[in-house]
Protein backbone atom coordinates (compact mmCIF):
# COMPACT_ATOMS: atom_id res chain seq x y z
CA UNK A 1 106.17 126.56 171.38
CA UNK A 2 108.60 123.76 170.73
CA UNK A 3 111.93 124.21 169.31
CA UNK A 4 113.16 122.91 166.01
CA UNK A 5 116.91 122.47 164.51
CA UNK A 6 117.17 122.84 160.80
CA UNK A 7 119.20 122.55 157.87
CA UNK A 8 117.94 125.21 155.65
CA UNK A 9 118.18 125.38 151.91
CA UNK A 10 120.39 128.35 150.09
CA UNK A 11 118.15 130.70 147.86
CA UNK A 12 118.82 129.25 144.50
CA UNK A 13 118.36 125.80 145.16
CA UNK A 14 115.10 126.48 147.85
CA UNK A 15 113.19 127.49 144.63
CA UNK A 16 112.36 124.27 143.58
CA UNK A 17 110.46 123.26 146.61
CA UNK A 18 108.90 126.60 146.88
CA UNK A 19 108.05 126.41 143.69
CA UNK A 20 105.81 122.90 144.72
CA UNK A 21 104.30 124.99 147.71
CA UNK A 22 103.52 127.22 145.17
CA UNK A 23 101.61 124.53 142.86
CA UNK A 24 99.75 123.58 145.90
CA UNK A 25 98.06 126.83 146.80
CA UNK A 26 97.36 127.84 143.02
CA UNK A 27 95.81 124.54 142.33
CA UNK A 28 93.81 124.94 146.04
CA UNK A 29 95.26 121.66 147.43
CA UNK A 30 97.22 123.60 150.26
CA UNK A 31 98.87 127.01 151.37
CA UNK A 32 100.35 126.25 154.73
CA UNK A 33 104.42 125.86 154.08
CA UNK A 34 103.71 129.45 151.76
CA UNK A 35 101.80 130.66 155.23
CA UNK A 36 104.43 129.36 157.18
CA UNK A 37 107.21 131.48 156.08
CA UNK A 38 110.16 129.84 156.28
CA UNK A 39 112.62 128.17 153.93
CA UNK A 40 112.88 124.78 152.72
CA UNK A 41 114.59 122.26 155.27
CA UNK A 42 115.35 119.40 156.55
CA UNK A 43 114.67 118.91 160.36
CA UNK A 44 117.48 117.15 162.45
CA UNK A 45 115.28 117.81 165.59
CA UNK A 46 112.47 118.85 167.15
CA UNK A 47 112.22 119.89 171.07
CA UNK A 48 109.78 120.54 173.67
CA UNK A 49 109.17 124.01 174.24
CA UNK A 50 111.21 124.02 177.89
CA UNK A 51 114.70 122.27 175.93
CA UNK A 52 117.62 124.46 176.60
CA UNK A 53 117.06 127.00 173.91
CA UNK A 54 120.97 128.39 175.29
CA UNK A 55 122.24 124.92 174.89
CA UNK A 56 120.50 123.85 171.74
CA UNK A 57 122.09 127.59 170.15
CA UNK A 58 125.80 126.99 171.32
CA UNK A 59 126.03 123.81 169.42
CA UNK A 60 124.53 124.92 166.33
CA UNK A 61 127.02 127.68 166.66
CA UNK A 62 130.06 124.94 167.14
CA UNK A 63 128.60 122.60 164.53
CA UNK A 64 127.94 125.50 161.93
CA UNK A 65 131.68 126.24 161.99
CA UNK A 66 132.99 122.69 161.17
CA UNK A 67 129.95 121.20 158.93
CA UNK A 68 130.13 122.55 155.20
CA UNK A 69 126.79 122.78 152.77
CA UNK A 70 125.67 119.88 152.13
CA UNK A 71 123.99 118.80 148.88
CA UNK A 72 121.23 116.19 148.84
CA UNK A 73 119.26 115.14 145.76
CA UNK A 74 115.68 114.61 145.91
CA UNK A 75 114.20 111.49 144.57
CA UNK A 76 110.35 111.69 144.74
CA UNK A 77 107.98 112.56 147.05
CA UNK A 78 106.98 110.38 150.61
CA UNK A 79 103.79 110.48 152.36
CA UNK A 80 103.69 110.27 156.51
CA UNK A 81 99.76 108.68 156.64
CA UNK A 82 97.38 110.02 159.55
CA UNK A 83 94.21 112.08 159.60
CA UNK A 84 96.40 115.11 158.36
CA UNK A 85 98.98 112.89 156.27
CA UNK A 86 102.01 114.95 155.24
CA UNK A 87 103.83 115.02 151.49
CA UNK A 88 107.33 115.31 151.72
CA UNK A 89 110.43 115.01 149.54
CA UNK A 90 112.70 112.77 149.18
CA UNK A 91 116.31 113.84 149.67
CA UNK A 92 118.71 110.58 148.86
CA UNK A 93 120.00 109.47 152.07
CA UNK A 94 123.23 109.73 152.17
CA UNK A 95 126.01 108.58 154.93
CA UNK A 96 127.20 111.86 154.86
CA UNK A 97 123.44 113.20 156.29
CA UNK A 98 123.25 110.26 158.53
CA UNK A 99 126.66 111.13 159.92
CA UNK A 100 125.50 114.71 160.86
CA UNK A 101 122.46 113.95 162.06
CA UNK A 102 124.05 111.29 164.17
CA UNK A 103 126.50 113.63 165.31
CA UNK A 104 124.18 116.37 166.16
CA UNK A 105 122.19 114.09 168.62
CA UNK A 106 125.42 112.70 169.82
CA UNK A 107 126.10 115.89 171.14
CA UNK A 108 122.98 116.74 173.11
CA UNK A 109 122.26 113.07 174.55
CA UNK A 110 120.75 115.24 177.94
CA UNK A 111 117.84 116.48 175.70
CA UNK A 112 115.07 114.89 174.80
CA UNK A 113 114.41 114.69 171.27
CA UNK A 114 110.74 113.78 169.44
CA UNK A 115 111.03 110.34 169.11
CA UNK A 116 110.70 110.67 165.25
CA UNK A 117 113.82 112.51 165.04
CA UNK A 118 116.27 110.23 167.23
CA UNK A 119 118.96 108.10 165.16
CA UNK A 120 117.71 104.67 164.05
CA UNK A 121 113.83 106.08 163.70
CA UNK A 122 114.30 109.50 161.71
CA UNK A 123 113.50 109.80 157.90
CA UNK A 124 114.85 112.73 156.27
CA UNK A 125 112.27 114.88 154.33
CA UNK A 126 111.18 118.16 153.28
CA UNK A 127 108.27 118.76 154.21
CA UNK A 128 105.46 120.20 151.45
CA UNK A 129 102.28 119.87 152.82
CA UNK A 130 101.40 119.09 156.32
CA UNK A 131 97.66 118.31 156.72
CA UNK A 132 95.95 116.61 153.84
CA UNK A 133 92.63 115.28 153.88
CA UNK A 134 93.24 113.84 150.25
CA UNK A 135 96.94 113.32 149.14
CA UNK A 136 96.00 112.17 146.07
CA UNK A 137 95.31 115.66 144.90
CA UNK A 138 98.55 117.07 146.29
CA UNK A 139 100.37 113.90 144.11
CA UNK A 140 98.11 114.62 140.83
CA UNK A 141 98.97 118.45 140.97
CA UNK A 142 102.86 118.07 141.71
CA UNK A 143 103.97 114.49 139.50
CA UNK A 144 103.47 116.34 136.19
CA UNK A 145 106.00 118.97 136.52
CA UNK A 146 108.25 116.46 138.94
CA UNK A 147 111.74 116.83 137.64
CA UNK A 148 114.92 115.49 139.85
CA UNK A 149 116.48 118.44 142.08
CA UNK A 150 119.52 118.78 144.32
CA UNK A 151 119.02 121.35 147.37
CA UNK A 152 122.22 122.63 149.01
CA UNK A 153 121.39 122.82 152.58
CA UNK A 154 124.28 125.95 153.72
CA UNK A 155 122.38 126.92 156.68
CA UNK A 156 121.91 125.60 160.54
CA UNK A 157 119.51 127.37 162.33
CA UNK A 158 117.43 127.23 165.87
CA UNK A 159 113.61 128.15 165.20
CA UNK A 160 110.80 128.12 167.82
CA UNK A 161 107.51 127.18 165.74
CA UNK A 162 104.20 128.37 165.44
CA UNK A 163 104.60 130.94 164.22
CA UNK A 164 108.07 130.37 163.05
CA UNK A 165 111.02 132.75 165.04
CA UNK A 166 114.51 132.22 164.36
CA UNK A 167 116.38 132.22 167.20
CA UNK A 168 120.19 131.22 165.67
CA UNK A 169 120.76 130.84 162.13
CA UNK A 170 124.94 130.17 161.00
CA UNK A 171 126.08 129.34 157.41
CA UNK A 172 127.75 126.42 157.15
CA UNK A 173 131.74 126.10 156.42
């Protein structure tokens, strides 16, 4: 099982996206982030499953005590195309999440990262549905009740995916 380093949503504002993964199973479209069990997030980085786990843990421990949450508006929703395209959010990309995910990989230049997560190739998203046959029905259920959101991402954790198992989770600031 790969790893995966995350910066996870607080409570309050994760109920907007959940909310959306909710939309999607009622209206049938899709029920795997509700199935999945874990929090809305963005992904700084995803690892093969024989990365450092020790290594990966320390720094999220170090960076967790000198990052502080982070807000990030979300500004529509993306679509990643492929025989199971993926809906995502938005978030605005800001310097100040470039700068962290920068510095995160700056740190760890000995480990291998997905190549969709290295600096220069990675798009920020949350992720809302990850294998749809048909987006368009995902987009036709969620654009009606759209409505501009800010997540605070206060969280910096270390899971090992599927099934999801967090491994080191540290609030930020």
């Amino acid at each position: 099982m790969p790893f995966a380093v995350t910066l996870c949503c607080n409570a309050s504002s994760a109920s907007v996206v959940e909310d959306w993964w909710r939309t999607l199973a009622e209206q049938n479209v899709d029920c795997d982030r509700q199935q999945l069990g874990y929090a809305p997030h963005v992904t700084l980085g995803i690892y093969a499953d024989d990365a450092p786990a020790f290594r990966l843990a320390a720094e999220i421990e170090r960076f967790a005590a000198d990052w502080t949450t982070l807000a990030v508006a979300l500004s529509g929703f993306g679509i990643f195309p492929g025989a199971n395209t993926i809906l995502w959010a938005a978030p605005v990309v800001t310097q100040d999440l470039l700068d962290r995910h920068r510095a995160w990989h700056e740190a760890l230049p000995e480990i291998p990262v997905h190549p969709h997560y290295r600096p220069g190739a990675w798009v920020p998203h949350v992720t809302l549905s990850a294998a749809l046959v048909d987006p368009g029905r995902a987009l036709a259920a969620l654009i009606p009740g759209w409505q501009p959101a800010t997540l605070h991402l206060s969280r910096l954790e270390l899971v090992r995916f599927r099934p999801v198992s967090v491994l080191s989770s540290h609030s930020l600031g």
